[in-house]
N, C-alpha and C. Protein backbone atom coordinates (compact mmCIF):
# COMPACT_ATOMS: atom_id res chain seq x y z
N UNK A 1 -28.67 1.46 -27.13
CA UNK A 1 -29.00 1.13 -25.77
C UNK A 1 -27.85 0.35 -25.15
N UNK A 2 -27.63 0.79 -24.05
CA UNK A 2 -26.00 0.08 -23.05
C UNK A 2 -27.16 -1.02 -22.50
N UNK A 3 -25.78 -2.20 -22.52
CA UNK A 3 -26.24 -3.06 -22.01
C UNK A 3 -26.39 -3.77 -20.61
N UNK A 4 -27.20 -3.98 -19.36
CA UNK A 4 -26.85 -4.02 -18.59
C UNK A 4 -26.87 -5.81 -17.93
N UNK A 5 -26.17 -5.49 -16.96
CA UNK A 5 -26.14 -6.94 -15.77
C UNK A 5 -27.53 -7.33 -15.45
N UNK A 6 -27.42 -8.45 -14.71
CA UNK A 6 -29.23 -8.33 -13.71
C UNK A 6 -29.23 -7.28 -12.92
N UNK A 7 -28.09 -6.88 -12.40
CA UNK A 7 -28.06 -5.97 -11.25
C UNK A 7 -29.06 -4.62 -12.11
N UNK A 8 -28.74 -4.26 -12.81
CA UNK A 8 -29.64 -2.73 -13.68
C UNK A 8 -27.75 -2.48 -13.68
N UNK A 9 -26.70 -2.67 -13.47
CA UNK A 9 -25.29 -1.63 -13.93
C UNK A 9 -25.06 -2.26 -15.30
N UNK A 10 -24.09 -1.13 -15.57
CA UNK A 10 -24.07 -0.89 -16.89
C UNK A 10 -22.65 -2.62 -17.15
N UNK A 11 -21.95 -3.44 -17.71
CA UNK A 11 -21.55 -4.15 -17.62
C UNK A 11 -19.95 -4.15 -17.93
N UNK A 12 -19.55 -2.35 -18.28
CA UNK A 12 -18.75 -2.12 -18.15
C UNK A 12 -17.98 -1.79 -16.96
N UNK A 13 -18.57 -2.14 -15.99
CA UNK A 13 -18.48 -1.56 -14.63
C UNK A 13 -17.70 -3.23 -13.98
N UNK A 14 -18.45 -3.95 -14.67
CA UNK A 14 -17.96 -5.26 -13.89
C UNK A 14 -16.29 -6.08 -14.14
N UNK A 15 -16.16 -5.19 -16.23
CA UNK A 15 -15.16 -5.51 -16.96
C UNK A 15 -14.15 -5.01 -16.17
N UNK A 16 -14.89 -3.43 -16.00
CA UNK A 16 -13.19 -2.74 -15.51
C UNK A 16 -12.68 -3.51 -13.84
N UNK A 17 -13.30 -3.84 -12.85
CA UNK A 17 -13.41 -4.69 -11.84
C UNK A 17 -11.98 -5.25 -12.26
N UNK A 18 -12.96 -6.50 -13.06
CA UNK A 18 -12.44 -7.57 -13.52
C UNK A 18 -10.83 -7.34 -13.51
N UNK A 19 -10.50 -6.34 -14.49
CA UNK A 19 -9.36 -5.75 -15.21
C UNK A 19 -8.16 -5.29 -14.11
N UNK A 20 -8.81 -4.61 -13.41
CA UNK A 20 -7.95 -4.26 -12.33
C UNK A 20 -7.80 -5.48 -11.02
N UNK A 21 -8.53 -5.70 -10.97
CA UNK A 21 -8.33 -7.54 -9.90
C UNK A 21 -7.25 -8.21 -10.79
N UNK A 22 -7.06 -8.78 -12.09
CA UNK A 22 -6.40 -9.34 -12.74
C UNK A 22 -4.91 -8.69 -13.32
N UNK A 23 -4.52 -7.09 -13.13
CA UNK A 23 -3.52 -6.54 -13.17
C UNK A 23 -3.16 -6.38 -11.56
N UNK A 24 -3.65 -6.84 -10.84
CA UNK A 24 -2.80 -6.65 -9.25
C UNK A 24 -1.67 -6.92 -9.30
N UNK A 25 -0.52 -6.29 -8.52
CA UNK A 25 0.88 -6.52 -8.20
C UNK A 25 1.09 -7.89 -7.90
N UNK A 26 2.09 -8.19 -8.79
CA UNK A 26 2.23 -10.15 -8.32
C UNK A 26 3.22 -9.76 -7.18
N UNK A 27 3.65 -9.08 -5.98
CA UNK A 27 4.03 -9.04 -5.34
C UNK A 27 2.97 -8.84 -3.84
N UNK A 28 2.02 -8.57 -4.19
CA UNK A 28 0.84 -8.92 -3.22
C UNK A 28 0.65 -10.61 -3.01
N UNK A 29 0.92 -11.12 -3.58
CA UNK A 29 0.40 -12.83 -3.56
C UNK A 29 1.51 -13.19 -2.38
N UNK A 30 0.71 -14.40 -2.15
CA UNK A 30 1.46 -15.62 -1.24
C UNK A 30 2.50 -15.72 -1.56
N UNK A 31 3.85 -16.63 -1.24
CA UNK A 31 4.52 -17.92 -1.63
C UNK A 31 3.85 -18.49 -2.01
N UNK A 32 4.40 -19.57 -2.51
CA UNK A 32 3.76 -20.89 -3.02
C UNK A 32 3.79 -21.67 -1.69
N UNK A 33 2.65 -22.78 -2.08
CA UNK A 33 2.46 -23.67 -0.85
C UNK A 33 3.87 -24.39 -0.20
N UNK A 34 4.64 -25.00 -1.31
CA UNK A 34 5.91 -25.29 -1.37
C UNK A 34 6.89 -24.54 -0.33
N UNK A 35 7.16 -23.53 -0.71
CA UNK A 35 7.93 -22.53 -0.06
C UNK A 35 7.16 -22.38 1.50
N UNK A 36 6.47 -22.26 1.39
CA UNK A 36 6.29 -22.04 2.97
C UNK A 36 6.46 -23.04 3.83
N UNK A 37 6.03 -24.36 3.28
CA UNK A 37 5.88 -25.53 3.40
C UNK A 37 7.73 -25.56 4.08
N UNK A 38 8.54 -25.14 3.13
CA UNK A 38 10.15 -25.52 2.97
C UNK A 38 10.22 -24.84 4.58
N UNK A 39 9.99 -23.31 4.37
CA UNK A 39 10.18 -22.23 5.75
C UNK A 39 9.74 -22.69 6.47
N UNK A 40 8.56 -23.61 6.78
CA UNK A 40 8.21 -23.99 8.29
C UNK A 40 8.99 -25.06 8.91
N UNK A 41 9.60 -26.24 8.35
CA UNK A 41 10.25 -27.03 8.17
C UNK A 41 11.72 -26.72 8.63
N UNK A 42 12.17 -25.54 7.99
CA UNK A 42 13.17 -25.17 8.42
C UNK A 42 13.33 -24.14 9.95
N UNK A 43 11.97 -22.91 9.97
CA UNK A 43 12.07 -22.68 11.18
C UNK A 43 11.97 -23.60 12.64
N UNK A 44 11.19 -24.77 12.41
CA UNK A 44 11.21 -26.13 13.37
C UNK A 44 12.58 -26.17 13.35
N UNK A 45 13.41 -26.84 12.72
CA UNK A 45 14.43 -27.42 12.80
C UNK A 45 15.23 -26.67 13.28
N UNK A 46 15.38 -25.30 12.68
CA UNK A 46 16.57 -24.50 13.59
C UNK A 46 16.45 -24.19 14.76
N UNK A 47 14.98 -24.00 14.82
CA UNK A 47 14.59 -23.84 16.33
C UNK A 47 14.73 -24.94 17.37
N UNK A 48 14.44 -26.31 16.90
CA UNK A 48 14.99 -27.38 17.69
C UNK A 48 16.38 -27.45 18.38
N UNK A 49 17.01 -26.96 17.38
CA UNK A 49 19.01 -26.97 17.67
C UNK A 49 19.10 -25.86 18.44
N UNK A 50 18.49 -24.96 17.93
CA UNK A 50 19.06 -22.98 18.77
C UNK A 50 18.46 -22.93 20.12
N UNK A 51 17.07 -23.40 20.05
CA UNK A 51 15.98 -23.36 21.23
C UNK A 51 16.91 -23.68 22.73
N UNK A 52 17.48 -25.32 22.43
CA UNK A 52 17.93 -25.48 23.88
C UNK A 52 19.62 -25.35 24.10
N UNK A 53 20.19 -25.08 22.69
CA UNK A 53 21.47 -24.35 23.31
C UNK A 53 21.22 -22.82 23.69
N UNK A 54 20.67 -22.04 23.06
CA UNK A 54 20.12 -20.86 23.82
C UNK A 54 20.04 -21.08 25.09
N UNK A 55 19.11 -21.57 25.55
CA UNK A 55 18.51 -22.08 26.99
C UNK A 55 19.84 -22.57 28.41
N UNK A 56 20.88 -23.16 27.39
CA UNK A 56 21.45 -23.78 28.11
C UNK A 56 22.85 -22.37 28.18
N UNK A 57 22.83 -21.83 27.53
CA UNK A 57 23.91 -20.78 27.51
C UNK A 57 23.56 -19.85 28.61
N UNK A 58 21.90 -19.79 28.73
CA UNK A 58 21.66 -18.65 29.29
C UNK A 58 21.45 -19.07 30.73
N UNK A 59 21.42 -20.66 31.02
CA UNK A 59 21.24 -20.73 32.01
C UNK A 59 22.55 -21.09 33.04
N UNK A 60 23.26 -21.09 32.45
CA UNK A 60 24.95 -21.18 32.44
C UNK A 60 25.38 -20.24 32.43
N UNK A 61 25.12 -19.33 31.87
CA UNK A 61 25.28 -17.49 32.27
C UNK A 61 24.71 -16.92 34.05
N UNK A 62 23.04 -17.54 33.73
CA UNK A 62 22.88 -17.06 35.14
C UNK A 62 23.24 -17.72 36.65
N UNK A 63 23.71 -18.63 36.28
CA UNK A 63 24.70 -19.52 37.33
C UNK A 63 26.09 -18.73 37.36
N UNK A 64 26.27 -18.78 36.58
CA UNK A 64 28.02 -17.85 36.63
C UNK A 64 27.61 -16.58 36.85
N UNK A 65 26.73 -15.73 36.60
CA UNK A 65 26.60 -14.18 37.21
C UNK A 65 26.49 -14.47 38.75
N UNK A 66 25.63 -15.46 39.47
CA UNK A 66 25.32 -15.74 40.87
C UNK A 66 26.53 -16.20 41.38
N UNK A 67 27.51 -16.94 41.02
CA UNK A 67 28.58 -16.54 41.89
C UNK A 67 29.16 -15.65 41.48
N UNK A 68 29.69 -15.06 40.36
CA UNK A 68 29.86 -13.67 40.36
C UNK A 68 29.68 -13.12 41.21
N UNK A 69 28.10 -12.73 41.41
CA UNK A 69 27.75 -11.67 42.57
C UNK A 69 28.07 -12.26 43.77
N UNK A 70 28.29 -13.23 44.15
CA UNK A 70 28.59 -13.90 45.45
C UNK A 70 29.94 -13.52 46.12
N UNK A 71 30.84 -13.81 45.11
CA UNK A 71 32.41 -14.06 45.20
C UNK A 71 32.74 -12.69 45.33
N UNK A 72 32.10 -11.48 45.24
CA UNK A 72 32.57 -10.34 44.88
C UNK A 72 31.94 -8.79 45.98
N UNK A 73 31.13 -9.92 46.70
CA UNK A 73 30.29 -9.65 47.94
C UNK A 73 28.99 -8.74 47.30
N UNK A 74 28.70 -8.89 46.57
CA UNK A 74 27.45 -8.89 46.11
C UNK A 74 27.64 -7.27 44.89
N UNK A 75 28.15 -7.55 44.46
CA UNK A 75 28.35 -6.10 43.14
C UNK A 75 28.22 -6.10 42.57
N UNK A 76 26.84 -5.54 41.92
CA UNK A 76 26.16 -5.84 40.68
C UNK A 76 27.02 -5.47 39.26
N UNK A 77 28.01 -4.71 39.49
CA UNK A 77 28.92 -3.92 38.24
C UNK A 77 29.71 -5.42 37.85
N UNK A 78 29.62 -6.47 39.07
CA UNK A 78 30.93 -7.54 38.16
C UNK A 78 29.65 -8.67 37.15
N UNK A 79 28.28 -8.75 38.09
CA UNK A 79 27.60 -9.82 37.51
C UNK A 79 26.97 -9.07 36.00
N UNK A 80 26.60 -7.88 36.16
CA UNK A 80 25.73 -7.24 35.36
C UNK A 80 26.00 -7.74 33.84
N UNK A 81 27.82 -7.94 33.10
CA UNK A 81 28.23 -7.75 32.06
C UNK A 81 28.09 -9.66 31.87
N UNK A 82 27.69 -10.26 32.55
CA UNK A 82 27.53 -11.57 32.26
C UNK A 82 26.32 -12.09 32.29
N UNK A 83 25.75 -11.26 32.38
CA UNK A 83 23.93 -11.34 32.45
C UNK A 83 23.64 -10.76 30.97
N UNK A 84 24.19 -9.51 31.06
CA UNK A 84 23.51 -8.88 29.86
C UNK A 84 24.45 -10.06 28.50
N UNK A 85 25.37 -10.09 28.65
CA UNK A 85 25.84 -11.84 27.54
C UNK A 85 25.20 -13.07 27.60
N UNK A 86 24.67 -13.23 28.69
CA UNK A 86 23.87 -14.18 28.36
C UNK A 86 22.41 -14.53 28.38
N UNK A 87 22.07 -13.71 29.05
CA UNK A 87 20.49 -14.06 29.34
C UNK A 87 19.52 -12.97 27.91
N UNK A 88 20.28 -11.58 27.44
CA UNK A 88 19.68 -11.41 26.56
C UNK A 88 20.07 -11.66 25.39
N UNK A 89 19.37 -11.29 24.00
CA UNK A 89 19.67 -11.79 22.69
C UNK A 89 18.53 -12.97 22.67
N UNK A 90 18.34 -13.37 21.50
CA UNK A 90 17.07 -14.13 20.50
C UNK A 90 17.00 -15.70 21.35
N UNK A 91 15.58 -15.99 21.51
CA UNK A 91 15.91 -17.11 22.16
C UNK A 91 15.04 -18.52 20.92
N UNK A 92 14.68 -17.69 19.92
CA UNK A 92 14.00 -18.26 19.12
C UNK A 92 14.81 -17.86 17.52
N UNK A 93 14.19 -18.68 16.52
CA UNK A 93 14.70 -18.31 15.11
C UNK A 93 13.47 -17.80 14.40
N UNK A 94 13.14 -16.94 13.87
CA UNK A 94 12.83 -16.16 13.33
C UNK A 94 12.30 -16.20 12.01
N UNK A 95 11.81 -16.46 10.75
CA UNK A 95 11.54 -16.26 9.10
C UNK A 95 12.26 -15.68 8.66
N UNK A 96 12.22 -13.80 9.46
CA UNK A 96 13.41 -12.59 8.89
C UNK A 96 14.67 -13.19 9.33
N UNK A 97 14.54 -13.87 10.14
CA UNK A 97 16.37 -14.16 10.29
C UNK A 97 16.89 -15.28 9.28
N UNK A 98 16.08 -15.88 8.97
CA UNK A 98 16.47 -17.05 7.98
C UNK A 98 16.58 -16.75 6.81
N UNK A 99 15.23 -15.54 6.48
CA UNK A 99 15.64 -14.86 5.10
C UNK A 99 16.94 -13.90 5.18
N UNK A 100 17.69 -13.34 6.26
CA UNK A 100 18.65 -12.54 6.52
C UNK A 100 18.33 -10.92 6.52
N UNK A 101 16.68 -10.90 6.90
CA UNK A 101 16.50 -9.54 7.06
C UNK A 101 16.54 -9.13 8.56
N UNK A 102 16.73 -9.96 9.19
CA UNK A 102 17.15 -9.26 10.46
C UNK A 102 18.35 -10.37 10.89
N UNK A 103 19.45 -10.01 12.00
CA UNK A 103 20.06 -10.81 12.56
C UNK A 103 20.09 -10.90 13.64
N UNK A 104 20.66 -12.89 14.03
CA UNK A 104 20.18 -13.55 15.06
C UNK A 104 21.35 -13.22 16.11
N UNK A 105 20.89 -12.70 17.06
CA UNK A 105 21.48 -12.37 18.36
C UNK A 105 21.62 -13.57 19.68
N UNK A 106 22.64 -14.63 19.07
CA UNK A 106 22.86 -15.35 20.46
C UNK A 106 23.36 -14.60 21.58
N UNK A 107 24.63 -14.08 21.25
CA UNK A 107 25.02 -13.37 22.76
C UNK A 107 25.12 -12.17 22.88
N UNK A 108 23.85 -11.70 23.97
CA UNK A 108 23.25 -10.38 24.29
C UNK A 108 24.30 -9.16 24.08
N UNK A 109 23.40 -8.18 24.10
CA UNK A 109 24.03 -7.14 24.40
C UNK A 109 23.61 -5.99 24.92
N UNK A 110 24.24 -5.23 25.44
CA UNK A 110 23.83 -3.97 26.46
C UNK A 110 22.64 -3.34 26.11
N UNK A 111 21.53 -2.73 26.66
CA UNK A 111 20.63 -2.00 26.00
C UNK A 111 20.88 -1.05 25.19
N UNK A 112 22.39 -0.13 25.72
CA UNK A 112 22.61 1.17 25.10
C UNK A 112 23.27 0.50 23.65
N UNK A 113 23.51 -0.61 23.66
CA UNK A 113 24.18 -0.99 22.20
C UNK A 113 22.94 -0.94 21.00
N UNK A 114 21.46 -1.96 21.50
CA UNK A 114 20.70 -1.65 21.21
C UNK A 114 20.05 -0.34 20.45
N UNK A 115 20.21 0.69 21.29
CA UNK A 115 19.57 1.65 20.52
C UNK A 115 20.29 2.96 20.20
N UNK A 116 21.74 2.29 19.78
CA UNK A 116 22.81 3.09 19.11
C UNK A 116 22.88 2.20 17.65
N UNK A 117 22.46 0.74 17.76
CA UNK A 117 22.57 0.32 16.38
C UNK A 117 21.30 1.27 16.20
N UNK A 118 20.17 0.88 16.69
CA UNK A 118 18.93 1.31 15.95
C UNK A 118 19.09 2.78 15.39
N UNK A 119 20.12 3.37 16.03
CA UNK A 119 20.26 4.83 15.46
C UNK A 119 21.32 4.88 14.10
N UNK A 120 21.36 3.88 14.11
CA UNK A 120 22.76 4.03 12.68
C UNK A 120 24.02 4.08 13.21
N UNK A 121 24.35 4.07 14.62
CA UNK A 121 25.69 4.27 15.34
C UNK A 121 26.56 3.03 14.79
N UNK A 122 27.91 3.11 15.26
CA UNK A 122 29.13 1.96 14.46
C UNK A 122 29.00 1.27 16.27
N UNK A 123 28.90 0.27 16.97
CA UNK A 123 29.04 0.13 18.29
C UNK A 123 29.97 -0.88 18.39
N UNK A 124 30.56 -1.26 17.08
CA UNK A 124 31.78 -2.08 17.33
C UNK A 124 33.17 -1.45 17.72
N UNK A 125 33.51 -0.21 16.90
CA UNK A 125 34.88 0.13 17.31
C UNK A 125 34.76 1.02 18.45
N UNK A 126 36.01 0.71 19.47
CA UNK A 126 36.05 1.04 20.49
C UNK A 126 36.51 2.57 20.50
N UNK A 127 36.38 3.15 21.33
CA UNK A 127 36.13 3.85 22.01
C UNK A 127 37.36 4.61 22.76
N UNK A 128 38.47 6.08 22.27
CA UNK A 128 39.21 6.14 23.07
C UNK A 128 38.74 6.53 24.50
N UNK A 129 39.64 6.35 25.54
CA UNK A 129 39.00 7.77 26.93
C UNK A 129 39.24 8.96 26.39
N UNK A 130 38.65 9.52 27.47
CA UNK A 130 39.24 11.13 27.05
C UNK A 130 40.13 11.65 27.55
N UNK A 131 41.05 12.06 27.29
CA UNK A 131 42.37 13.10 27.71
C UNK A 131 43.62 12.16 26.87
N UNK A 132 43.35 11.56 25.90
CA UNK A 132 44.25 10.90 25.35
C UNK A 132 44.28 11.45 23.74
């Protein structure tokens, strides 16, 4: 006669449970309290320092694009390349950026740069014209 739980199941049912809860991937688990403890500590802090030079770059950018556009009688082609340097890119620090799975973007860049990295494109080396 098999032996059962209170439930009426058989109590091999509860072992194998057991068995497989206790072989889970140790890569499913937390950090340790520690470690996160360290990461929050550190995302504060960098964020304290990055937060308002960010802020202050970008707001120093959009002062210099406005006379830009001023001085130039209003042409968006001279302010545009000092906007997109300063006002976009990360205005915060990140976990992935601290672990180095993503990187921190102080000074912006074009949208089309954007989604030529995202394509695997090289968007650093330049570029001849054509007929050369």
């Amino acid at each position: 006669m098999r032996r059962k739980n209170r439930s009426g199941r058989p109590a091999w049912r509860a072992a194998l449970l057991c068995l497989c809860l206790l072989t889970a991937p140790m890569a499913a688990q937390a950090e340790s309290p520690a470690k996160e403890l360290g990461m929050g500590v550190a995302i504060v802090g960098a964020n304290l320092v990055y937060g308002p030079v960010k802020l202050l770059y970008a707001l120093g950018g959009g002062l210099v694009a406005t006379v830009a556009w001023a001085f130039s009688g209003g042409d968006v082609a001279v302010a545009r390349p000092i906007v997109d340097a300063s006002l976009r890119g990360d205005y915060f620090v990140s976990t992935d950026q601290l672990r180095g799975k993503d990187e921190l973007e102080f000074i912006g860049r074009k949208p089309v740069h954007d989604q030529a990295r995202d394509q695997g494109w090289d968007v650093a080396a330049p570029s001849e014209p054509e007929g050369f």
